[in-house]
C-alpha atoms as a PDB file:
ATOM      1  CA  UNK A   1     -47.477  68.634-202.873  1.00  0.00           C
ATOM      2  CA  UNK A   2     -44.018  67.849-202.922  1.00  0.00           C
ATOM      3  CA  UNK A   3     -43.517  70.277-200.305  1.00  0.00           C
ATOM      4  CA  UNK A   4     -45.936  68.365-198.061  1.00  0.00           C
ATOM      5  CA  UNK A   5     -44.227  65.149-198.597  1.00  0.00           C
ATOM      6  CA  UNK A   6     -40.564  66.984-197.515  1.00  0.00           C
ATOM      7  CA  UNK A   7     -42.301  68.162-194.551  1.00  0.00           C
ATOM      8  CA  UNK A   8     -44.166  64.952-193.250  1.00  0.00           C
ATOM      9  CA  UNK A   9     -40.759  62.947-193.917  1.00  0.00           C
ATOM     10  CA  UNK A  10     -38.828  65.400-191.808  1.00  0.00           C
ATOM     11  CA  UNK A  11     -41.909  65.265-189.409  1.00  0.00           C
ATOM     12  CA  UNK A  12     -42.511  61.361-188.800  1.00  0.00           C
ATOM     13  CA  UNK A  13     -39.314  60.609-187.661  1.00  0.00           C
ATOM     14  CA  UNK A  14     -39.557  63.591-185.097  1.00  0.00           C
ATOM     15  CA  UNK A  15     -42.721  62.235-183.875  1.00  0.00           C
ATOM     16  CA  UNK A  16     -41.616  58.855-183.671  1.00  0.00           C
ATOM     17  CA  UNK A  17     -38.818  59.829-181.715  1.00  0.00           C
ATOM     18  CA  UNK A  18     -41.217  61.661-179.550  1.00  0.00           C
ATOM     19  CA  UNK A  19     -43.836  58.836-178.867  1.00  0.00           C
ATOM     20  CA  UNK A  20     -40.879  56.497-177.990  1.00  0.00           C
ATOM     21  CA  UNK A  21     -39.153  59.007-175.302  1.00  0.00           C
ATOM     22  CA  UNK A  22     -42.822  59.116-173.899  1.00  0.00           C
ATOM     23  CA  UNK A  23     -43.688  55.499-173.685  1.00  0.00           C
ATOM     24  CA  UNK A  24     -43.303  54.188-170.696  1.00  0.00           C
ATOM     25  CA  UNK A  25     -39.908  52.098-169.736  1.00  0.00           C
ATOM     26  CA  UNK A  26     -39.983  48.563-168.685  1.00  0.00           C
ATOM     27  CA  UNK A  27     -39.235  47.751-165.330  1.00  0.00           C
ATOM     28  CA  UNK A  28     -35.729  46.831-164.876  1.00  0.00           C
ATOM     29  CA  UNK A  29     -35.957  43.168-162.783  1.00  0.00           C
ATOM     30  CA  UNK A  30     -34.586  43.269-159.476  1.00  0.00           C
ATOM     31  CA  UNK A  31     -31.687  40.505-158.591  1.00  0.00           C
ATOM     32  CA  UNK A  32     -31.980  38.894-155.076  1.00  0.00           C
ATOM     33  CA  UNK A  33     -29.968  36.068-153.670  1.00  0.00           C
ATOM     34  CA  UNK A  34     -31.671  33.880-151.431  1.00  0.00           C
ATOM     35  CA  UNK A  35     -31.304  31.446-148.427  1.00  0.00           C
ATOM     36  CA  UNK A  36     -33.830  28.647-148.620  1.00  0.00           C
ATOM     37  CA  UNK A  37     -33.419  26.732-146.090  1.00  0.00           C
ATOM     38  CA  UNK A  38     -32.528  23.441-145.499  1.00  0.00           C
ATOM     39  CA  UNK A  39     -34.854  21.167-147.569  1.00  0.00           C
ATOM     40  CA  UNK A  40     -38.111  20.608-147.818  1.00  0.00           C
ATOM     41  CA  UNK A  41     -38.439  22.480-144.061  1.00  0.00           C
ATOM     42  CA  UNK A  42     -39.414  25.957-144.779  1.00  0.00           C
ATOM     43  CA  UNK A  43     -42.810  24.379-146.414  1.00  0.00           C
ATOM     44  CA  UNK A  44     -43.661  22.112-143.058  1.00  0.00           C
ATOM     45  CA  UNK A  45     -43.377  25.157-140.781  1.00  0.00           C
ATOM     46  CA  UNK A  46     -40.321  23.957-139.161  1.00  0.00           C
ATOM     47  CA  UNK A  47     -39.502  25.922-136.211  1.00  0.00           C
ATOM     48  CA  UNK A  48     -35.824  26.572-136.563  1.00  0.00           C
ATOM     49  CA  UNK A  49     -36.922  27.898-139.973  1.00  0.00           C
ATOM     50  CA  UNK A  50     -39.637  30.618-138.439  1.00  0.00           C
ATOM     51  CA  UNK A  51     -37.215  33.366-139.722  1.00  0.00           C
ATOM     52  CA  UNK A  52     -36.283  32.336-143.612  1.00  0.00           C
ATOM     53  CA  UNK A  53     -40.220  31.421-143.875  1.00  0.00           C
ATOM     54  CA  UNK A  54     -41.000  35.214-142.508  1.00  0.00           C
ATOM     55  CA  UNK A  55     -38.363  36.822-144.832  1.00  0.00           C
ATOM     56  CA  UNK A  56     -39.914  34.173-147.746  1.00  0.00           C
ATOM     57  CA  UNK A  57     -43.687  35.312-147.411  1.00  0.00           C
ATOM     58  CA  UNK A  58     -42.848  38.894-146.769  1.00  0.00           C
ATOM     59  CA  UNK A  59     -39.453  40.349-147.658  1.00  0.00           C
ATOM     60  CA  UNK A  60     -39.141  38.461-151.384  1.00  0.00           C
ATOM     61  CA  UNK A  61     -42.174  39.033-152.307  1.00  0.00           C
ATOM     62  CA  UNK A  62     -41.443  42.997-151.761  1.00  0.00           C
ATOM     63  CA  UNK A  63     -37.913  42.921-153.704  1.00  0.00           C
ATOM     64  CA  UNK A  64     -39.612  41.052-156.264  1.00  0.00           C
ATOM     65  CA  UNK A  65     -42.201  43.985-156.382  1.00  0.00           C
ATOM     66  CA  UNK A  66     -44.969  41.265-156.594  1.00  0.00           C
ATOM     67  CA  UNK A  67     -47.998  42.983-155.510  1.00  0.00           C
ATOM     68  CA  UNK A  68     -47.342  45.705-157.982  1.00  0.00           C
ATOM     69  CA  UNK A  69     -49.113  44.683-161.798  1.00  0.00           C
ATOM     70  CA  UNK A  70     -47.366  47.294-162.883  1.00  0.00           C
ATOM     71  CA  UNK A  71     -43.669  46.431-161.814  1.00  0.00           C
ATOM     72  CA  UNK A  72     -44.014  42.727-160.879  1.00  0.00           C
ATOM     73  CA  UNK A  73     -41.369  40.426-162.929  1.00  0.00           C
ATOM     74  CA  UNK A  74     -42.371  39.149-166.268  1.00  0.00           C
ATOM     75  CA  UNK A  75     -40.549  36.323-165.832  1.00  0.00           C
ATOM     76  CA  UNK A  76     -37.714  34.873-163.247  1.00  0.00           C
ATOM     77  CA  UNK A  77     -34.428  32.936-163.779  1.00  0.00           C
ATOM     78  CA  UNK A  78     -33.559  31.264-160.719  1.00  0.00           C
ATOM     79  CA  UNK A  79     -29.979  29.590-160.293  1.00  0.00           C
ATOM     80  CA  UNK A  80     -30.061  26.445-158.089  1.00  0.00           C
ATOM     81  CA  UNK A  81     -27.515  25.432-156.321  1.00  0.00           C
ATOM     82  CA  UNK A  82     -29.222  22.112-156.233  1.00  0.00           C
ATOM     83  CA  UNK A  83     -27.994  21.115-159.981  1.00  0.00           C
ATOM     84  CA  UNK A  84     -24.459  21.410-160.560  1.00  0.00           C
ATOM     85  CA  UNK A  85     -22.819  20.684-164.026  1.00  0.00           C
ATOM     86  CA  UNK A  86     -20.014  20.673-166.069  1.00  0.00           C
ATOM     87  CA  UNK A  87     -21.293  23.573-168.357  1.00  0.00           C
ATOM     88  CA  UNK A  88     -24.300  26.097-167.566  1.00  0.00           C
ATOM     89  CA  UNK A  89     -27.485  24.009-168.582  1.00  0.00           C
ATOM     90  CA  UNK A  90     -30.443  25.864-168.648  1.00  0.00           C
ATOM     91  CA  UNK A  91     -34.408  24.562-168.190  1.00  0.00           C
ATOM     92  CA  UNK A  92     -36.401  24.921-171.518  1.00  0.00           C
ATOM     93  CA  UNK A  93     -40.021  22.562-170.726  1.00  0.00           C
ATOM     94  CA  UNK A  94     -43.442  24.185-171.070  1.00  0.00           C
ATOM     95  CA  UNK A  95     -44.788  22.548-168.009  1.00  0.00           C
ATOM     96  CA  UNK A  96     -41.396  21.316-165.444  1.00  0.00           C
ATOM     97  CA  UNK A  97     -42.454  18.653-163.067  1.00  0.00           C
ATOM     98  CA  UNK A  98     -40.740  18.529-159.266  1.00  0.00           C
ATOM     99  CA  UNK A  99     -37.927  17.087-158.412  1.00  0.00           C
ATOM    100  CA  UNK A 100     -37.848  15.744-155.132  1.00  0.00           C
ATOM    101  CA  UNK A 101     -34.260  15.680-154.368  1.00  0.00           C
ATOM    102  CA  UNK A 102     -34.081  15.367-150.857  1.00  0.00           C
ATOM    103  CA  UNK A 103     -34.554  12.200-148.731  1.00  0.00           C
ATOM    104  CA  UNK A 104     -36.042  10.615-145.272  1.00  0.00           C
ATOM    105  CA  UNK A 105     -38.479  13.726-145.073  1.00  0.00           C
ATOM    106  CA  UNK A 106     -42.285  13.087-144.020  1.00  0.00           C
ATOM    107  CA  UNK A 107     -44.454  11.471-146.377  1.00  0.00           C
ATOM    108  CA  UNK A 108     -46.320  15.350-147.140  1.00  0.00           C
ATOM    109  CA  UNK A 109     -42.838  16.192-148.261  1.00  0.00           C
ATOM    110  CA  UNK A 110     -43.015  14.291-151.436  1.00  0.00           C
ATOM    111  CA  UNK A 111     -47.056  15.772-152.590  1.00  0.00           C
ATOM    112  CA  UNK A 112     -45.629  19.040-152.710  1.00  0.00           C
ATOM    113  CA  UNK A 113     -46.846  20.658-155.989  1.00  0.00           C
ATOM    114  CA  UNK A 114     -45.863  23.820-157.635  1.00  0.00           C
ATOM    115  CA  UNK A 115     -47.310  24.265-161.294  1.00  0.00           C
ATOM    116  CA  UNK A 116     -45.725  27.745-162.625  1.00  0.00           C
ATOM    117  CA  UNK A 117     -45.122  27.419-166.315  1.00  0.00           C
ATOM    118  CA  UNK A 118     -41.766  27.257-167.790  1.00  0.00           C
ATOM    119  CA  UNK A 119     -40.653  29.883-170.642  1.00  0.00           C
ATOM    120  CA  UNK A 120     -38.968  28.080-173.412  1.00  0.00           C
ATOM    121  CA  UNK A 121     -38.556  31.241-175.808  1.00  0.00           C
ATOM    122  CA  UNK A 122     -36.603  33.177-172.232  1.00  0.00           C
ATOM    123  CA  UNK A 123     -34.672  29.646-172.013  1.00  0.00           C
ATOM    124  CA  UNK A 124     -33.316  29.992-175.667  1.00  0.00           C
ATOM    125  CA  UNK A 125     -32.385  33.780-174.887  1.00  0.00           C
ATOM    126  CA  UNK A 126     -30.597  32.858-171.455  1.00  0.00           C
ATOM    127  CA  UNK A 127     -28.292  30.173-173.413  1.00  0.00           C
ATOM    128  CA  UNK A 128     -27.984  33.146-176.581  1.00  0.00           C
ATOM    129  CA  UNK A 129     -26.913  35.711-173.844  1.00  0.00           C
ATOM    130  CA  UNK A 130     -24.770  33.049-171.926  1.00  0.00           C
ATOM    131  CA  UNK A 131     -22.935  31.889-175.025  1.00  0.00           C
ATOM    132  CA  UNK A 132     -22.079  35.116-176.013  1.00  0.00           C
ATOM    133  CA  UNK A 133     -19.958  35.300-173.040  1.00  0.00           C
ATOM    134  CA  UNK A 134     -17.603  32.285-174.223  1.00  0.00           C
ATOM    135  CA  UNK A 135     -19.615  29.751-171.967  1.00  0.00           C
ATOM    136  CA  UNK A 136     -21.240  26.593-173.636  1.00  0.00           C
ATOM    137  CA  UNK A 137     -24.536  26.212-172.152  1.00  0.00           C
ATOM    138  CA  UNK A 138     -27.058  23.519-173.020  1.00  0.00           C
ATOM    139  CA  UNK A 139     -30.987  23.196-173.343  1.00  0.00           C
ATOM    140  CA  UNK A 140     -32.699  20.761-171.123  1.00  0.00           C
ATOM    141  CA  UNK A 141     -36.661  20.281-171.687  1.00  0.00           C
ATOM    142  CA  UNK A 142     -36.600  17.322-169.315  1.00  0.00           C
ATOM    143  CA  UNK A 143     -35.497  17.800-165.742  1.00  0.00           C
ATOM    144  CA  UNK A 144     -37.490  18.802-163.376  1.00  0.00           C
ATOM    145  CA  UNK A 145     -37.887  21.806-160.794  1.00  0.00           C
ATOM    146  CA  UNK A 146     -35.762  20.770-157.750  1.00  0.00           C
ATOM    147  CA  UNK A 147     -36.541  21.920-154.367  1.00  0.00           C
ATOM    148  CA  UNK A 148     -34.116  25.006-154.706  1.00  0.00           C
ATOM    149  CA  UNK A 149     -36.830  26.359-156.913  1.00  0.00           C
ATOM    150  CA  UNK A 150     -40.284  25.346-155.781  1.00  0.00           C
ATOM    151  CA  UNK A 151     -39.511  25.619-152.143  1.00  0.00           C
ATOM    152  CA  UNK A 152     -38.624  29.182-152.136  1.00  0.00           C
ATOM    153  CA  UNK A 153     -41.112  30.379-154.522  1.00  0.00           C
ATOM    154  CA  UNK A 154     -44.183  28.375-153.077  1.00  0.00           C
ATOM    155  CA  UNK A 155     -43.765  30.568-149.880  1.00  0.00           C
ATOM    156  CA  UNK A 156     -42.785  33.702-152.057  1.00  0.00           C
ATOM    157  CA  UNK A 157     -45.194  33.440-155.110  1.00  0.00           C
ATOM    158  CA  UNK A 158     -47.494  30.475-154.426  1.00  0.00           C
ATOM    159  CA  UNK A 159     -49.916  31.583-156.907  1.00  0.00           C
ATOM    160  CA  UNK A 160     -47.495  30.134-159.263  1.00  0.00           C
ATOM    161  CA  UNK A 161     -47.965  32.682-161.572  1.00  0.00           C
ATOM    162  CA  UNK A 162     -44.716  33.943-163.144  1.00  0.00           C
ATOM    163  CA  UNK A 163     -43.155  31.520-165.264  1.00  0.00           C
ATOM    164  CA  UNK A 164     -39.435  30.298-164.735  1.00  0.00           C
ATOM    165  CA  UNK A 165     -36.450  29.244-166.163  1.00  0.00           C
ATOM    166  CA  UNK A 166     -34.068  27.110-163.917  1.00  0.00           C
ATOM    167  CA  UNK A 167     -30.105  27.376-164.462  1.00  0.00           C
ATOM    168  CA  UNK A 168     -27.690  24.827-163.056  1.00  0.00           C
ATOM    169  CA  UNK A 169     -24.286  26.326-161.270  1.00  0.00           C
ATOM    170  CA  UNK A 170     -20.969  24.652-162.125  1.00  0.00           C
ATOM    171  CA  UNK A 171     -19.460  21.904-161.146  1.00  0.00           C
ATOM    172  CA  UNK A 172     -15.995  23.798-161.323  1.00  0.00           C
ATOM    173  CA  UNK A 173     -17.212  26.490-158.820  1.00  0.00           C
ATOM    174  CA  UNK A 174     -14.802  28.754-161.294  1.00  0.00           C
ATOM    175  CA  UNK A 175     -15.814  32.511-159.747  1.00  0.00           C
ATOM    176  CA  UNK A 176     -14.677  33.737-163.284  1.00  0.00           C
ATOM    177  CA  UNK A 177     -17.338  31.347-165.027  1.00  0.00           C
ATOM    178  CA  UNK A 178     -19.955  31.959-162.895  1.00  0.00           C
ATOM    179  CA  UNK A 179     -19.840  35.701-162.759  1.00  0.00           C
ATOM    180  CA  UNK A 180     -20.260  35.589-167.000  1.00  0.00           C
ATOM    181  CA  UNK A 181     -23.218  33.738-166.177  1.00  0.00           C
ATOM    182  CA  UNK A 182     -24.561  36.672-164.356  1.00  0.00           C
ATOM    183  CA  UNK A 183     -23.302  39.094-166.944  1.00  0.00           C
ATOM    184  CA  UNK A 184     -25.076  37.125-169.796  1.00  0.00           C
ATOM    185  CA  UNK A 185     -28.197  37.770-167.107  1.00  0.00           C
ATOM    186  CA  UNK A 186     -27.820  41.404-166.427  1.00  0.00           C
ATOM    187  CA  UNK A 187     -29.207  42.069-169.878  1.00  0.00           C
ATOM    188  CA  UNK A 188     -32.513  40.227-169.445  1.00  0.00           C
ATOM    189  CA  UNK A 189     -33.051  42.113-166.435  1.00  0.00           C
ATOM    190  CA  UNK A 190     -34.128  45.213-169.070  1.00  0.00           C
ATOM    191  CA  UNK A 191     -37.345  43.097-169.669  1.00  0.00           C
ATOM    192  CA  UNK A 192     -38.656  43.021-166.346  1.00  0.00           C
ATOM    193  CA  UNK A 193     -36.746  39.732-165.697  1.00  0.00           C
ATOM    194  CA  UNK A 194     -36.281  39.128-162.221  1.00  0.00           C
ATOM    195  CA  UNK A 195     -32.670  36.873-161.313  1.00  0.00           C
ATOM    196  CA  UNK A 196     -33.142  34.915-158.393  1.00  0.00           C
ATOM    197  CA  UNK A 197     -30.243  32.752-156.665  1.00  0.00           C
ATOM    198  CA  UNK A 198     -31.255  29.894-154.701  1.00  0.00           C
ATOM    199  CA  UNK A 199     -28.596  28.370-152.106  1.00  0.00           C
ATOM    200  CA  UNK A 200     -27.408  28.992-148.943  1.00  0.00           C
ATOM    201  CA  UNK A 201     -24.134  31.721-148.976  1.00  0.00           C
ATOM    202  CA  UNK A 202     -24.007  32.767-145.336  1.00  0.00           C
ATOM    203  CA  UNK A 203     -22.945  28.736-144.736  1.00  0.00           C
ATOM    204  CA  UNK A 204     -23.288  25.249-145.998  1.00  0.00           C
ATOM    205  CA  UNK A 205     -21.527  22.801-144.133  1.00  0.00           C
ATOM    206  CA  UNK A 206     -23.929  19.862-143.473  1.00  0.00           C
ATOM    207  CA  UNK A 207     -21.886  18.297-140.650  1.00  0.00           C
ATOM    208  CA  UNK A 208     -21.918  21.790-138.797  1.00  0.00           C
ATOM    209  CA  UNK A 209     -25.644  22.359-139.688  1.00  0.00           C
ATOM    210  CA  UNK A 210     -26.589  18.608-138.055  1.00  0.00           C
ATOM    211  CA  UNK A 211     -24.889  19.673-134.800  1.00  0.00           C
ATOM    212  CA  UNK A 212     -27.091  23.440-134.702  1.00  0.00           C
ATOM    213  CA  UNK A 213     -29.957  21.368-134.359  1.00  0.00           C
ATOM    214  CA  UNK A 214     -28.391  20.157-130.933  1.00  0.00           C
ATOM    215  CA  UNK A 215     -28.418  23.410-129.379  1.00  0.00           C
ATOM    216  CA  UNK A 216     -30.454  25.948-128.892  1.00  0.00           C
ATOM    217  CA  UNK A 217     -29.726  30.013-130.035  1.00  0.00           C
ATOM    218  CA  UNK A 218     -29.154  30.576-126.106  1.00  0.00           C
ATOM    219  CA  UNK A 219     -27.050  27.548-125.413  1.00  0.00           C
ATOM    220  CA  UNK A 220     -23.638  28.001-123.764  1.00  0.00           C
ATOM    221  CA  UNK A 221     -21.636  25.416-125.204  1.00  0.00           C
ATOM    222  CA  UNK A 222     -18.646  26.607-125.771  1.00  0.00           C
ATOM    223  CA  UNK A 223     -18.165  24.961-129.440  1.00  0.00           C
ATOM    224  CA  UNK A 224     -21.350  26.214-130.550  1.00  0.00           C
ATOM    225  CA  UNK A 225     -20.310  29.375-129.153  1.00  0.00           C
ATOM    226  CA  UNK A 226     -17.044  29.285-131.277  1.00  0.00           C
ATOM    227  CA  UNK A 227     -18.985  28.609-134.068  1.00  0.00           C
ATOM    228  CA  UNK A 228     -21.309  31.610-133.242  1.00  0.00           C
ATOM    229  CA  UNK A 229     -17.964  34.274-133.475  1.00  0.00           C
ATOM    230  CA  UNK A 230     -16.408  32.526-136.542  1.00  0.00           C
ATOM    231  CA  UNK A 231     -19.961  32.975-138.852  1.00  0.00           C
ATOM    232  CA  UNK A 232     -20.424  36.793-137.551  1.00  0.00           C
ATOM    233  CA  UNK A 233     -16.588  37.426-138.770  1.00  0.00           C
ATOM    234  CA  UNK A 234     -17.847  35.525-142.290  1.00  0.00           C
ATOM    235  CA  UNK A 235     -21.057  37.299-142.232  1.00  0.00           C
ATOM    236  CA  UNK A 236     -19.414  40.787-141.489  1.00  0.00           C
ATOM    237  CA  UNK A 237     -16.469  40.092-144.214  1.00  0.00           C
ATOM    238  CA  UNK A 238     -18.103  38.936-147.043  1.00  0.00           C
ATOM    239  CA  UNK A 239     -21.350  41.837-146.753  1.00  0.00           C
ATOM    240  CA  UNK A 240     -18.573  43.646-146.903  1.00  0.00           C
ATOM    241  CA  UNK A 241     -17.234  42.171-150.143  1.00  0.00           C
ATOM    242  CA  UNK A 242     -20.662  42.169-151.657  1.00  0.00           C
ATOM    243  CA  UNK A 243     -21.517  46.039-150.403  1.00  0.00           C
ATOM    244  CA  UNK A 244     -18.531  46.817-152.406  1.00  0.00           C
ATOM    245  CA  UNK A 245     -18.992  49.573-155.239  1.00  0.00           C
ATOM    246  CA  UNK A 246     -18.073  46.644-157.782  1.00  0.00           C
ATOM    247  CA  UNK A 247     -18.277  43.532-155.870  1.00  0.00           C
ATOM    248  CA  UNK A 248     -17.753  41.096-158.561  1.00  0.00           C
ATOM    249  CA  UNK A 249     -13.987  41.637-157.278  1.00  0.00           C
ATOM    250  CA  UNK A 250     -14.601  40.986-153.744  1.00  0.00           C
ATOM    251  CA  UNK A 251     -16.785  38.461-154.101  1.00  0.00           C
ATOM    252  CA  UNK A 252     -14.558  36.325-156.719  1.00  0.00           C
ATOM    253  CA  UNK A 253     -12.289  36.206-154.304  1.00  0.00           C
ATOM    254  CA  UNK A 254     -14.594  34.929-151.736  1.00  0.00           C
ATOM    255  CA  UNK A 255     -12.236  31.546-150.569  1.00  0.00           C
ATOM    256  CA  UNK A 256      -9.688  33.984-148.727  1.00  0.00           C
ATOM    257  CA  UNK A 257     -12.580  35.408-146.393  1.00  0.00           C
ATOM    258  CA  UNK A 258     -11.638  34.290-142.668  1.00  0.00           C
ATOM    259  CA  UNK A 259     -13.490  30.936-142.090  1.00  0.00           C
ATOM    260  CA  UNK A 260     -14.495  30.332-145.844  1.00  0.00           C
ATOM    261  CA  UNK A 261     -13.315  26.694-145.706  1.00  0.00           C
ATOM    262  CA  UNK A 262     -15.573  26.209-142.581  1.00  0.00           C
ATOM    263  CA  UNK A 263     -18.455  27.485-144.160  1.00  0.00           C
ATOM    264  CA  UNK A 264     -18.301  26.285-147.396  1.00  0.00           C
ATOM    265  CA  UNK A 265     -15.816  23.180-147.445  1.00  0.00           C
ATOM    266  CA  UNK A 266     -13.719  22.717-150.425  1.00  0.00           C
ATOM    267  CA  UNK A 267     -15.141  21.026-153.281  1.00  0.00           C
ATOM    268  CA  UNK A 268     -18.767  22.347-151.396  1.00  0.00           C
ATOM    269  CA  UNK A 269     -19.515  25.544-152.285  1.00  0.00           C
ATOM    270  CA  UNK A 270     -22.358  24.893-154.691  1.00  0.00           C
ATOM    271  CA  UNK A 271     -24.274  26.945-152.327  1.00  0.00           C
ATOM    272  CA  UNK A 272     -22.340  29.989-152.621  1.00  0.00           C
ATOM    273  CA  UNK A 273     -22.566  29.333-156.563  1.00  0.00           C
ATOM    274  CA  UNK A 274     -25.752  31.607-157.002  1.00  0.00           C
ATOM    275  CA  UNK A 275     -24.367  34.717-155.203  1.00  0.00           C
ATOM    276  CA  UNK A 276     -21.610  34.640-157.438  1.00  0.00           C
ATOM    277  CA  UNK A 277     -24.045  34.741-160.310  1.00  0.00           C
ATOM    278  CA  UNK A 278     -26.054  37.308-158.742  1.00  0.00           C
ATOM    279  CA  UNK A 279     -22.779  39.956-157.802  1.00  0.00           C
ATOM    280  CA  UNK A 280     -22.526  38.964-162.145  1.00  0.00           C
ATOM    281  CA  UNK A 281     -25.627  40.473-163.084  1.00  0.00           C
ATOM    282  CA  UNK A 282     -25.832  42.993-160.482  1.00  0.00           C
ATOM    283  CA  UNK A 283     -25.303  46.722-162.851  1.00  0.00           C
ATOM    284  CA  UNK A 284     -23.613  49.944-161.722  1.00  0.00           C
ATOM    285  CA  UNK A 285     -27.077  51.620-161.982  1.00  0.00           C
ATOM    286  CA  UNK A 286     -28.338  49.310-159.034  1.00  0.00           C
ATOM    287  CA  UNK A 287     -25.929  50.885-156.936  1.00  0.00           C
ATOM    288  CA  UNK A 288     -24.210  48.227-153.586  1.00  0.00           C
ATOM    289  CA  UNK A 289     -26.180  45.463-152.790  1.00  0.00           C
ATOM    290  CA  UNK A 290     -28.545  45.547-150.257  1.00  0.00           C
ATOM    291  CA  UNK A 291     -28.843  42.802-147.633  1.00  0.00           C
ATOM    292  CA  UNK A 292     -31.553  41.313-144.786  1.00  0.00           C
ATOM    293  CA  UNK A 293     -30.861  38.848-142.021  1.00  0.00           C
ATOM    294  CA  UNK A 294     -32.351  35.858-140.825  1.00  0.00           C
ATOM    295  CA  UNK A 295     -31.162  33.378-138.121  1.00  0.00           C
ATOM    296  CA  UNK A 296     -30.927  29.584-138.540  1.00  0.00           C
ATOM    297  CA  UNK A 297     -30.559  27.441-135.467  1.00  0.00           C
ATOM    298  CA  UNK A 298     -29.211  30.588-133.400  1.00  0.00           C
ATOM    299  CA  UNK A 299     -26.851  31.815-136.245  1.00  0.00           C
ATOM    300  CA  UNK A 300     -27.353  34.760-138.577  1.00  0.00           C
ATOM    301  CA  UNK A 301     -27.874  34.328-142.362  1.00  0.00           C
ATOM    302  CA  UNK A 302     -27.719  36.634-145.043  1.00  0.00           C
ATOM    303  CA  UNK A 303     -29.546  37.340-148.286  1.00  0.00           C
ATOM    304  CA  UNK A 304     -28.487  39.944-150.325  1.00  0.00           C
ATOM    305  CA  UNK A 305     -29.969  41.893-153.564  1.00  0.00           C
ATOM    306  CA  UNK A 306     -29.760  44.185-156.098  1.00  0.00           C
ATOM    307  CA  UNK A 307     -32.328  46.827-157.971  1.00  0.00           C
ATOM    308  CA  UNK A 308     -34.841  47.064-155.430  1.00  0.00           C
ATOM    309  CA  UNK A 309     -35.968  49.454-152.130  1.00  0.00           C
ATOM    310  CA  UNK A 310     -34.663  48.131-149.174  1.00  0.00           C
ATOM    311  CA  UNK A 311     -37.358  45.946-147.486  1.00  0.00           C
ATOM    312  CA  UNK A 312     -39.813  47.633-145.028  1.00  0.00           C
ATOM    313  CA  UNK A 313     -41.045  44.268-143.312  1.00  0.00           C
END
């Protein structure tokens, strides 16, 4: 008998080992940062949004892996570039109301609705993870959804099925800070957490974006034009940057790209905030990011993401 019990206790662990290397692995969640457009638009069919809402409806949805049961995201934490703070605050309600932070849209603008749950216990693990990276991030179980979440995912996921945790980007725009947030991030991903940034990289300069919707994407005017040339150098500089084998480096340094200050004045970059997070919890397995275009008002846009095919649509 004793003989038996030496055996099974050399045995069990064996087997346990076994049944673990067999089980299957969780889906790693893919990392994708977005352009949503400006506004409510992309959600009233606005024409000089036909592009983003294509690449919404049909090219998220694919790196998000969201008609797969299987693989689809358990959960997603999406950084907004539409709540800027002093320190990483992260959203930790059941049931987030929207936020309608945008003004002088039509009246339909305002009804929008968007019920996907929140995830309090991934909200709590998001400010652990953060934390541990020398940030001091804060619970908030009050604010509301802003339009950086609800108007992406409505086109992307409007079964509103996946819950979500909202993070806030700094008011600092530190590159350092904001690439620890995506570090503290990366880990979550091993859960099938999908990291979604939602801004506006390729460029975010409101007085250049009012003028766009002057011309038209064959017009001849020879600002627009100059316009046209200064975003494709941007565009082809910093995929560069965030194609690189590590591109946390290139992409921290993102203010000496030619044109930065154009498309991203100083003290306005909140929109670039997410991608920074995003290049953070981007891993070496993932490989270089991959990227998709749109066009808005005539000019190219970029999105660009991480753990996940390229898109087929």
């Amino acid at each position: 008998m004793d003989l038996l019990w030496i055996a099974l206790a050399l045995l069990i662990p064996f087997a346990l080992h076994l049944f673990r290397a067999a089980a299957p692995k969780m889906p790693v969640g893919p990392v994708i940062a977005l352009s949503h457009g400006g506004g409510p638009m992309p959600l009233l069919n606005d024409p000089g949004h036909k592009s983003i809402i294509a690449s919404l409806r049909n090219r998220v949805p694919e790196i998000l892996r969201l008609s797969s049961p299987a693989h689809r995201p358990r959960a997603i934490i999406l950084v907004t570039a539409h709540w800027t703070t002093p320190d990483p605050v992260i959203s930790a309600g059941a049931s987030p109301q929207l936020l309608y932070d945008y003004y002088g849209f039509p009246p339909e603008s305002y009804s929008i609705t968007y019920p996907a749950p929140g995830a309090p216990d991934l909200a709590a693990r998001v400010a652990a993870a953060m934390s541990a990276q020398g940030l001091s991030p804060t619970l908030d179980t009050r604010r509301g959804w802003d339009h950086g979440v609800f108007v992406p995912l409505a086109l992307a996921l409007p079964a509103a099925d996946i819950p979500i945790v909202q993070v806030s980007v700094l008011a600092d725009e530190d590159p350092a800070r904001h690439l620890a947030m995506g570090r503290a991030l990366a880990a979550l991903r091993e859960d099938n957490v999908a990291v979604v940034g939602s801004g506006f990289a390729s460029f975010h300069n409101l007085g250049i974006m009012r003028g766009l919707r002057g011309f038209s994407g064959g017009s001849v005017d020879p600002a627009w034009l100059a316009f046209r040339q200064k975003t494709e150098e941007w565009n082809e500089a910093l995929t560069g940057a965030v194609g690189e084998a590590n591109a946390t480096e290139g992409v921290a340094r993102w203010r000496e790209l030619p044109h930065a200050d154009m498309m991203h004045p100083p003290g306005g970059g909140e929109h670039f905030m997410p991608l920074l997070v995003c290049a953070g919890a981007a891993r070496g397995e993932d490989g270089p990011s991959k990227a998709y275009k749109d066009e808005y008002m005539g000019v190219d846009i970029f999105t660009y993401y991480w753990g996940a095919p390229a898109v087929t649509t």
